[in-house]
Protein backbone atom coordinates (compact mmCIF):
# COMPACT_ATOMS: atom_id res chain seq x y z
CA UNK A 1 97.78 61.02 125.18
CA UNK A 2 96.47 57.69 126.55
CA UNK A 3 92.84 57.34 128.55
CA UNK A 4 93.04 56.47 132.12
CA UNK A 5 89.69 54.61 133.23
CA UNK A 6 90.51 56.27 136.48
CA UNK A 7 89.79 54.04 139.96
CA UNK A 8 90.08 54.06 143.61
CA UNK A 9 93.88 54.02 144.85
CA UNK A 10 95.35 53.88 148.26
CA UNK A 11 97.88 56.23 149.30
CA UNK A 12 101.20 55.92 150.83
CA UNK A 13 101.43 59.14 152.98
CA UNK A 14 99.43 58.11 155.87
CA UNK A 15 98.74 55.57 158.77
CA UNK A 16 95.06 53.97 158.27
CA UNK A 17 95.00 56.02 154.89
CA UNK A 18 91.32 55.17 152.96
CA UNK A 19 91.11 54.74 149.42
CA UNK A 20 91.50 58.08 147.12
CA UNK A 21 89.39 58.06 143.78
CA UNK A 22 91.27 59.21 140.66
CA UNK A 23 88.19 60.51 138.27
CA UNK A 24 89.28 59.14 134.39
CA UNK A 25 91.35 61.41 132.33
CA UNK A 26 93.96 61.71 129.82
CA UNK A 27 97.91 61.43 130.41
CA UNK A 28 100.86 62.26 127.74
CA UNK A 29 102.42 59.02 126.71
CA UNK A 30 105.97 60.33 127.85
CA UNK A 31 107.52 63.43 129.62
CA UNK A 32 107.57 66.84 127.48
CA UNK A 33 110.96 66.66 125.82
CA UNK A 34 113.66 69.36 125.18
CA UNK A 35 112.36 69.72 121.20
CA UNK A 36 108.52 70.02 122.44
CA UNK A 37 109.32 72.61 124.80
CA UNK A 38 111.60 74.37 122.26
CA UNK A 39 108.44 74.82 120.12
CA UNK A 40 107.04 76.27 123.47
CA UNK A 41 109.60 78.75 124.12
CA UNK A 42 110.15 79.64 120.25
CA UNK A 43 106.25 80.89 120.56
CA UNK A 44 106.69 82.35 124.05
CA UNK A 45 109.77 84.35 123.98
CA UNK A 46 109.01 85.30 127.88
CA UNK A 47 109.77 82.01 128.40
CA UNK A 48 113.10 82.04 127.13
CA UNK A 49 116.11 81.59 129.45
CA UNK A 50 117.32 84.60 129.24
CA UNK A 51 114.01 86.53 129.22
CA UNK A 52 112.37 84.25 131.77
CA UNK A 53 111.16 86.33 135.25
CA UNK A 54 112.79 85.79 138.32
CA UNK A 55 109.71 84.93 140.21
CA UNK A 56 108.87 82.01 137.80
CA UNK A 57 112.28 80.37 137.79
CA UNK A 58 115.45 79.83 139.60
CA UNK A 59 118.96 80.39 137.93
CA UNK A 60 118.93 76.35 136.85
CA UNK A 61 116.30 76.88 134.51
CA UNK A 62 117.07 75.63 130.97
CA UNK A 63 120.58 75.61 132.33
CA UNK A 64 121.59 72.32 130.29
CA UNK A 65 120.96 73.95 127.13
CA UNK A 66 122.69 75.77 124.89
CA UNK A 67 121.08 78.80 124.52
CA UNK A 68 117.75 80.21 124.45
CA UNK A 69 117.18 78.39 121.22
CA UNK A 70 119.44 75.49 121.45
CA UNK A 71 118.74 72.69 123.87
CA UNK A 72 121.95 70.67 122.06
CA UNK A 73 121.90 67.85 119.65
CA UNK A 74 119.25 65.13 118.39
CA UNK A 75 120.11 62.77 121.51
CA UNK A 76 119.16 65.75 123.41
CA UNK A 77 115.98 66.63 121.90
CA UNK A 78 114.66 63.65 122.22
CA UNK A 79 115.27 63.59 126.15
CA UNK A 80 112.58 64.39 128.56
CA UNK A 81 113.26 68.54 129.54
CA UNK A 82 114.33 69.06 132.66
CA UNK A 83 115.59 72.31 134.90
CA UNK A 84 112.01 73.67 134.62
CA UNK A 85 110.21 75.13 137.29
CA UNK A 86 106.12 74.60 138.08
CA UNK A 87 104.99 77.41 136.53
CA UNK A 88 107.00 77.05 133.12
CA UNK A 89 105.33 73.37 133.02
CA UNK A 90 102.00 74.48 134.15
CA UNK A 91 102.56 77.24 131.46
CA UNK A 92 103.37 74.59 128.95
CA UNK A 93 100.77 72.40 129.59
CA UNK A 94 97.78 75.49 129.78
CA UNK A 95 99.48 76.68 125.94
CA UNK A 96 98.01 73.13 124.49
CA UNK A 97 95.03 72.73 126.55
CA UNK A 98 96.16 70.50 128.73
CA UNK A 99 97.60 70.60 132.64
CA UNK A 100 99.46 68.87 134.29
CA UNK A 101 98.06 65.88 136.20
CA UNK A 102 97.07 65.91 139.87
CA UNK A 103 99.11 64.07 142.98
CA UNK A 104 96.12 61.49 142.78
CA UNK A 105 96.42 60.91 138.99
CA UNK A 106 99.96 60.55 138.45
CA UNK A 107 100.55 58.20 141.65
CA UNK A 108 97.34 56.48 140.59
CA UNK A 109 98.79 55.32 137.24
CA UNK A 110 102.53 54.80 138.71
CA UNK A 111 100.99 51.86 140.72
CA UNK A 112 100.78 49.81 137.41
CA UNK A 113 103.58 47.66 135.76
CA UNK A 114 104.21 46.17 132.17
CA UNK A 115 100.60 43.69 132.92
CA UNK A 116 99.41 44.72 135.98
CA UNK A 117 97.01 48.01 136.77
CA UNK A 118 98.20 47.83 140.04
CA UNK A 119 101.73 46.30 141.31
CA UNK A 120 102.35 48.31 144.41
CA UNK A 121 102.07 45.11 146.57
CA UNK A 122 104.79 42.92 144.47
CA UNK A 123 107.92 43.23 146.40
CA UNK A 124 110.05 42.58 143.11
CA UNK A 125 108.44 45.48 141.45
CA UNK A 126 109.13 47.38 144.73
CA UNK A 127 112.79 46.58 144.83
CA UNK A 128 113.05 46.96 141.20
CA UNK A 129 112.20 50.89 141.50
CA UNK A 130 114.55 51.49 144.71
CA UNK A 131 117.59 50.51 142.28
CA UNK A 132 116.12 52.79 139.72
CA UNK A 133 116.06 55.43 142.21
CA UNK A 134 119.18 54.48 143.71
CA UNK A 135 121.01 55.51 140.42
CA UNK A 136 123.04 58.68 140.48
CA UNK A 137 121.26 61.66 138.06
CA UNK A 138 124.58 61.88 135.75
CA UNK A 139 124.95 61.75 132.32
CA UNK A 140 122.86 62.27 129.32
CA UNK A 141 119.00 61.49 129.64
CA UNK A 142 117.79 58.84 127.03
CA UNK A 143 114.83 59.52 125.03
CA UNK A 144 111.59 59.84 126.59
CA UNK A 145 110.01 57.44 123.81
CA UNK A 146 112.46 55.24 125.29
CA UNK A 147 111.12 55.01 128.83
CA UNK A 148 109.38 51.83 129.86
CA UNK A 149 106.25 50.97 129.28
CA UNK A 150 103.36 50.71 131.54
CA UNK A 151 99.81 48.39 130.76
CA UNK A 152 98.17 52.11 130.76
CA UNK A 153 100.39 52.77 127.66
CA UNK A 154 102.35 55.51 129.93
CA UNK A 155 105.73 55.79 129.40
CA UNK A 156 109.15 56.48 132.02
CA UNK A 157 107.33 56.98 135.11
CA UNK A 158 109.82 55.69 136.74
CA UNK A 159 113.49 55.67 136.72
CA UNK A 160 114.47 58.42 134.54
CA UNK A 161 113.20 61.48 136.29
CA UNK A 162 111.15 63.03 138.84
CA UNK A 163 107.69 64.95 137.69
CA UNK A 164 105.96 67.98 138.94
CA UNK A 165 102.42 67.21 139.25
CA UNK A 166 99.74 70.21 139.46
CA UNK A 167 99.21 69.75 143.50
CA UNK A 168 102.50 69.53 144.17
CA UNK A 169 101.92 71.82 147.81
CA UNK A 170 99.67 69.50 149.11
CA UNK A 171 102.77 67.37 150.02
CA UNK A 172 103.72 67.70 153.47
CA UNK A 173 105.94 65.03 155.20
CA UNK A 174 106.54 65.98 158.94
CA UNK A 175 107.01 64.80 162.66
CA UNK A 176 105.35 62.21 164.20
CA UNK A 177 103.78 64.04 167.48
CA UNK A 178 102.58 67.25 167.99
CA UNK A 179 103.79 66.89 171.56
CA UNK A 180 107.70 66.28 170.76
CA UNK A 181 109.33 69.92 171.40
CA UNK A 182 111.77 69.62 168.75
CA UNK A 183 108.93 69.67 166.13
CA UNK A 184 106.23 71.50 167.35
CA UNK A 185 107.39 74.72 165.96
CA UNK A 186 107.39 73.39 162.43
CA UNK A 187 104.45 71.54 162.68
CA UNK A 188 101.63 71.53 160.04
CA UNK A 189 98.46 72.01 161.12
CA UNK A 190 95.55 69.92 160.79
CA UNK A 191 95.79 65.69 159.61
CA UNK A 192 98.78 65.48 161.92
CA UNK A 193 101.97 63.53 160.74
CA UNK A 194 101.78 62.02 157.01
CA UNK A 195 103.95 59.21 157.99
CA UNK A 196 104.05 55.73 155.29
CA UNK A 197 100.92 53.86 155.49
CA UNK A 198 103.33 51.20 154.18
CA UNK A 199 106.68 51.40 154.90
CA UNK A 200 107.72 48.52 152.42
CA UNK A 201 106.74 51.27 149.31
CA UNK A 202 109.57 53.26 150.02
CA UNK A 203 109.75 54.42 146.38
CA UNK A 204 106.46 56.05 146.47
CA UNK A 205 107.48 57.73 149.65
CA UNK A 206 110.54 59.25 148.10
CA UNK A 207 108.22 61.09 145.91
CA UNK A 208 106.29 62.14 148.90
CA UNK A 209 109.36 63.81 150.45
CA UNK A 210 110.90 64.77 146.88
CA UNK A 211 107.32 66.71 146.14
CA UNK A 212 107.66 68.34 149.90
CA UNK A 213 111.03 69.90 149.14
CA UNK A 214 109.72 71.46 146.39
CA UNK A 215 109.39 75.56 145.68
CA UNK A 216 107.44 76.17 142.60
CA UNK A 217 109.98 78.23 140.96
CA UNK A 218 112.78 75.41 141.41
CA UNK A 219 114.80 73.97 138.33
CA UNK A 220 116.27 70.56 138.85
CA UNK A 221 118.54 68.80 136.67
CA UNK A 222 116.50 65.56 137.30
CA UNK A 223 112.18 66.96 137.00
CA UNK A 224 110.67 66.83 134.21
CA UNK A 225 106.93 66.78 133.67
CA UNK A 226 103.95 65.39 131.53
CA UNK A 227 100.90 67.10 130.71
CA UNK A 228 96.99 66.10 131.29
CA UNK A 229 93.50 66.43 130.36
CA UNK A 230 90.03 65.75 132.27
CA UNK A 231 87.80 63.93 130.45
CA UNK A 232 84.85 66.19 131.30
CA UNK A 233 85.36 69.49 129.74
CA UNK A 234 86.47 72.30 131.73
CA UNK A 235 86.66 75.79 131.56
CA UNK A 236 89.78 76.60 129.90
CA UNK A 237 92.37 78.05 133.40
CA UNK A 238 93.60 81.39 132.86
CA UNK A 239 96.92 81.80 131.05
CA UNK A 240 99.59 81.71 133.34
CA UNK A 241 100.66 85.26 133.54
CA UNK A 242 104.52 86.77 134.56
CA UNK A 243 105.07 88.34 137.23
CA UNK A 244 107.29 90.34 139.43
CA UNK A 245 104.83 89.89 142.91
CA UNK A 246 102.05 88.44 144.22
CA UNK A 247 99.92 91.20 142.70
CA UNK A 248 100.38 90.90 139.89
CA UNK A 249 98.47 87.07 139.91
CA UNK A 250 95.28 87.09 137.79
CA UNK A 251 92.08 86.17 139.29
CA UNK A 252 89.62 87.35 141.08
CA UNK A 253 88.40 87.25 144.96
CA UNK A 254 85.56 87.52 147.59
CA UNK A 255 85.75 90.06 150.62
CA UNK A 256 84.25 89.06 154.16
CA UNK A 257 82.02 92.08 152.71
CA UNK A 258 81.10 89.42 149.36
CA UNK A 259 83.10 92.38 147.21
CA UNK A 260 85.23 91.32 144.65
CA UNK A 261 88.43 91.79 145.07
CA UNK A 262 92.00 91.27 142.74
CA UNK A 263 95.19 91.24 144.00
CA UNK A 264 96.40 94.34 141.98
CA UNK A 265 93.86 96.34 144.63
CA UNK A 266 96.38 95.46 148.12
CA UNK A 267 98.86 97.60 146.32
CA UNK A 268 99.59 100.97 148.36
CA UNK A 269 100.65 100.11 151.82
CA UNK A 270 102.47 97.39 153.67
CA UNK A 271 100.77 94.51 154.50
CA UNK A 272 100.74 91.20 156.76
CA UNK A 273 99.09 88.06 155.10
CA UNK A 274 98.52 84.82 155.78
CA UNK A 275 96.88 81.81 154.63
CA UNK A 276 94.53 78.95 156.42
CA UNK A 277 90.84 78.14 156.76
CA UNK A 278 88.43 80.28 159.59
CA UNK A 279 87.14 76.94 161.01
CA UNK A 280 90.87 76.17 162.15
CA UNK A 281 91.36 75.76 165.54
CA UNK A 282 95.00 74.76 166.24
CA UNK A 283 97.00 76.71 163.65
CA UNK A 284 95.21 79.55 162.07
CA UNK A 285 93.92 81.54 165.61
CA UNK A 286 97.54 81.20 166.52
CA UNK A 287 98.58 82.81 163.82
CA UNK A 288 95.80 85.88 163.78
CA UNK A 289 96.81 85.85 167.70
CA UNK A 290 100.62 86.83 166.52
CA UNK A 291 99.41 88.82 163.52
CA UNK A 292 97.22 90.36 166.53
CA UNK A 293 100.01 91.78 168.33
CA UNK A 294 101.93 92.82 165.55
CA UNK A 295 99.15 95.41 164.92
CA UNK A 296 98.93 96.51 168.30
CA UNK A 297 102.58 96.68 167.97
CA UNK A 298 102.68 99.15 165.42
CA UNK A 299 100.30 101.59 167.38
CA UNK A 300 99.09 104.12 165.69
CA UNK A 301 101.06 103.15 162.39
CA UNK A 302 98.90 100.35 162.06
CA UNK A 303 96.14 102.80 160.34
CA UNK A 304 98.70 102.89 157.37
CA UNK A 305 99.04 98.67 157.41
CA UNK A 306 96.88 96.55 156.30
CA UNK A 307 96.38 92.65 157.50
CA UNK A 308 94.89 89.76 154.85
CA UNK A 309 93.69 86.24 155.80
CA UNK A 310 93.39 83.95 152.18
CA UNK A 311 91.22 81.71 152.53
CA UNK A 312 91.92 78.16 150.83
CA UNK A 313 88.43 76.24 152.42
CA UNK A 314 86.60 76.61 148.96
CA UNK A 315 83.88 74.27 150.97
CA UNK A 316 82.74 76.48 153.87
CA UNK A 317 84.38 79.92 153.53
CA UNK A 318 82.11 81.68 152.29
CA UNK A 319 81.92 85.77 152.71
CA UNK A 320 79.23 85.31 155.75
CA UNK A 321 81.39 83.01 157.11
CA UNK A 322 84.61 85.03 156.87
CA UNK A 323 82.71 87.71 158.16
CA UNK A 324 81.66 85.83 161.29
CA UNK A 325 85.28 85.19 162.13
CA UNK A 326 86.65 88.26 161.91
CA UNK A 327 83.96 89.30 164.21
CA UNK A 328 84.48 86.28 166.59
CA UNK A 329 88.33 88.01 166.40
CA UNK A 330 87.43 90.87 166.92
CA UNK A 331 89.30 92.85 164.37
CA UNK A 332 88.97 96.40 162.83
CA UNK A 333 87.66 95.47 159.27
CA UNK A 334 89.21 98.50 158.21
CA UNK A 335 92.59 97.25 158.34
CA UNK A 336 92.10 93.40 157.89
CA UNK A 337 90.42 91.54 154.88
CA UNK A 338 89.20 87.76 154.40
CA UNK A 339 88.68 86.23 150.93
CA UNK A 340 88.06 83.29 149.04
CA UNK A 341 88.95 82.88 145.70
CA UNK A 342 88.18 79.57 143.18
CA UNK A 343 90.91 76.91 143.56
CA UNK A 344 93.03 77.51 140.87
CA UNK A 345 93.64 81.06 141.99
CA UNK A 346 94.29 80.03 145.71
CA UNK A 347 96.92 77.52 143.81
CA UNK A 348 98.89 79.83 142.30
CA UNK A 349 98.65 82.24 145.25
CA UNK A 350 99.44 79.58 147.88
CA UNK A 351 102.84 78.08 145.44
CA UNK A 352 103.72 81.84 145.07
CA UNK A 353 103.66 82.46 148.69
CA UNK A 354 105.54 79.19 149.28
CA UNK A 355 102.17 78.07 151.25
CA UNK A 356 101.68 74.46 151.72
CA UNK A 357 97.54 73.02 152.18
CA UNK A 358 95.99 69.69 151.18
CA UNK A 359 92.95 67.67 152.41
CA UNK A 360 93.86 64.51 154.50
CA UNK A 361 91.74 61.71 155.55
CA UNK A 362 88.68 64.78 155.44
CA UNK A 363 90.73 66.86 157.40
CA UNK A 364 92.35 70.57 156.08
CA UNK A 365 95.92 70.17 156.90
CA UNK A 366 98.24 73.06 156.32
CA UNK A 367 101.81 74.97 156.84
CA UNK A 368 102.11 78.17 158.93
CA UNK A 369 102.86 81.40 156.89
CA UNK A 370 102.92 85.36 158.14
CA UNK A 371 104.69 87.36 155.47
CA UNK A 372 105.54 90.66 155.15
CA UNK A 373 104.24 92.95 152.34
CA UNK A 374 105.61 95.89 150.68
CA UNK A 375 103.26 98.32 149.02
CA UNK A 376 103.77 96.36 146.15
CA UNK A 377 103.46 93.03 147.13
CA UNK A 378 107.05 92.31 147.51
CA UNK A 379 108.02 89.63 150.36
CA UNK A 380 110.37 91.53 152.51
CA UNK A 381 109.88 89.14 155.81
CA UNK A 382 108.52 85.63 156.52
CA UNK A 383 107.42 83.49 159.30
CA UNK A 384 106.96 79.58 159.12
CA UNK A 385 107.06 78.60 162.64
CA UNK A 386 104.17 78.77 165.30
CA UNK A 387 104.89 80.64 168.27
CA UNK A 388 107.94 82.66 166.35
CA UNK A 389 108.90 86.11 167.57
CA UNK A 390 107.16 88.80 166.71
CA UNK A 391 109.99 91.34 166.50
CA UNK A 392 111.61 90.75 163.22
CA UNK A 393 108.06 90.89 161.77
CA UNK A 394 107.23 94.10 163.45
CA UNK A 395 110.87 95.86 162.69
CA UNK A 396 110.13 94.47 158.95
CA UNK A 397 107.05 96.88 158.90
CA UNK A 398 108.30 99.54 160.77
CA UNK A 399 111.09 99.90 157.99
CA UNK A 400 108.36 100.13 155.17
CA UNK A 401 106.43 102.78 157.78
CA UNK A 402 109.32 105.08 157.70
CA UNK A 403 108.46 108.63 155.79
């Protein structure tokens, strides 16, 4: 790993964006490579292709190698992995101590050329990473060691593969006006549109819209990753555990009622959940509104529902708050339950739930979720779209009602 003095940056993903701060840390010299992460999977045999959970990875992961053992020949293990999803690099990284770095850290260091901290203004270096994004992904990878070198010491940032960074949810690339009818279903809430603050860095806003498309359980041919470290010790992140639904995620939670509260607990009934922030006031009362009427939908079935609001506002929802808000709501506390967890929880939670949330220009900005629980915790129904119909949603739970 190389030290990163760390610095202020300025993004691409917004008009009149202000200057981020990247705190100093430490970056792997290349991407994790097919031999490094057969040591990995050799140790972890639930990490093995064929052993590997559903939930965790798509039917591309490992898919250029041989078999669960045998990524292919020397050329091959020295190429950067790829076809692995976020939480088999997360799971990587967490198995040495490390992570893997944040938006702000990796696009912070990707500014810099072979002399220069910062060449995101030079229109040659510009042009020069279009045609290195321009080329097909065919062929065999060459050697991470290989990749060119940065002043930080980082290697093959650029043009040889895409990288999943920790944060990679906090993407969102969107419309431009909440008022154009086409879009305002699909809208995020919050920041608004996260349009190019500089439309001549087209590069970095590939990666913008590359990181949006992501699911974390995707495996593509052409994302890799590299692992980090803060410089400031940290409490070592839980493990990253298997499994087959959402509760089966480690961590732990705070109730409206400041109980705790794990995930494993929800199992038993149906349930409707969502996630946002109680100080919302576009997206999230919308959303309570609809999950609202699906309870008074269900009638008197809705004594054997139950209806969860995640909270992802680390900053202000607190259990008094939550509490507040469900009272300003109005809603039987009996069936519905706010909490707040610690942000690495509410990571995992929000990537497993497909849940998009970030913090723009000081503003929470997030995507629209009401899913459909089984008793235990599968997704059987989802809704991404403000202002959606209610009906599949309420025939979803009316299924799991049955006797």
């Amino acid at each position: 790993m190389v030290h990163i003095p760390g610095g202020l940056y300025k993004p691409v993903y917004a008009k009149k964006a202000k200057q981020r701060r990247a705190e100093p840390f430490f970056m792997d010299t290349t991407q994790i490579t097919n031999a490094q992460f057969l040591a990995f999977v050799a140790k972890n045999p639930t990490w093995r292709r064929s052993q590997v959970k559903s939930t965790l990875a798509d039917k591309n992961y490992l898919a250029h190698w041989r078999g669960d053992l045998d990524p292919g020949d020397e050329k091959t293990l020295a190429a950067p992995v790829v076809n692995v999803s976020w939480f088999a690099a997360k799971a990587y990284c967490e198995s040495l101590g490390r992570r893997l770095p944040t938006q702000d850290e990796w696009e912070f260091v990707a500014r810099a050329d072979a002399t220069r901290l910062d060449a995101s203004s030079d229109q040659a270096f510009l042009r020069q990473l279009l045609e290195w994004y321009s080329r097909p992904a065919s062929g065999p990878l060459p050697a991470a060691a290989d990749g060119v070198l940065n002043v930080h010491g980082v290697r093959g940032q650029h043009g040889v593969i895409w990288e999943w960074v920790h944060d990679f949810n906090s993407t969102m690339v969107v419309g431009d006006s909440r008022g154009d009818g086409s879009l305002e279903r699909k809208l995020f809430c919050g920041a608004g549109s996260l349009l190019a603050a500089d439309v001549s860095n087209y590069a970095a806003f590939m990666r913008y819209a590359f990181r949006s498309s992501l699911k974390g359980d995707y495996c593509v041919r052409s994302l890799g990753f590299r692992g980090a470290k803060s410089v400031k010790e940290a409490p070592p992140a839980p493990a990253a555990a298997a499994f087959t639904t959402i509760y089966d995620l480690p961590g732990t939670w705070r109730t409206q009622d400041d109980k705790p509260l794990t995930l494993d607990q929800l199992r038993g009934r149906p349930r409707v959940v969502t996630m946002g922030f109680t100080l919302c006031k576009f997206a999230c009362p919308r959303i309570i509104g609809d999950m609202k009427r699906i309870e008074a939908a269900l009638g008197a079935d809705a004594e054997k529902a139950g209806f969860v609001f995640f909270s992802f506002d680390t900053a202000a929802d607190n259990p008094a708050q939550m509490k507040k808000a469900a009272a300003e709501q109005q809603l039987d506390l009996g069936r519905w339950t706010f909490a707040i967890s610690d942000d690495e929880t509410i990571r995992q939670l929000a990537v497993t739930l497909q849940f998009k949330f970030a913090t723009v220009e000081g503003f929470l900005t997030h995507s629209n979720l009401i899913a459909v629980l089984d008793a235990d915790g599968k997704v059987v129904h989802r809704e991404e779209s403000l202002g959606a119909d209610i009906a599949p949603s309420i025939a979803a739970l009316k299924k799991l009602l049955q006797p």
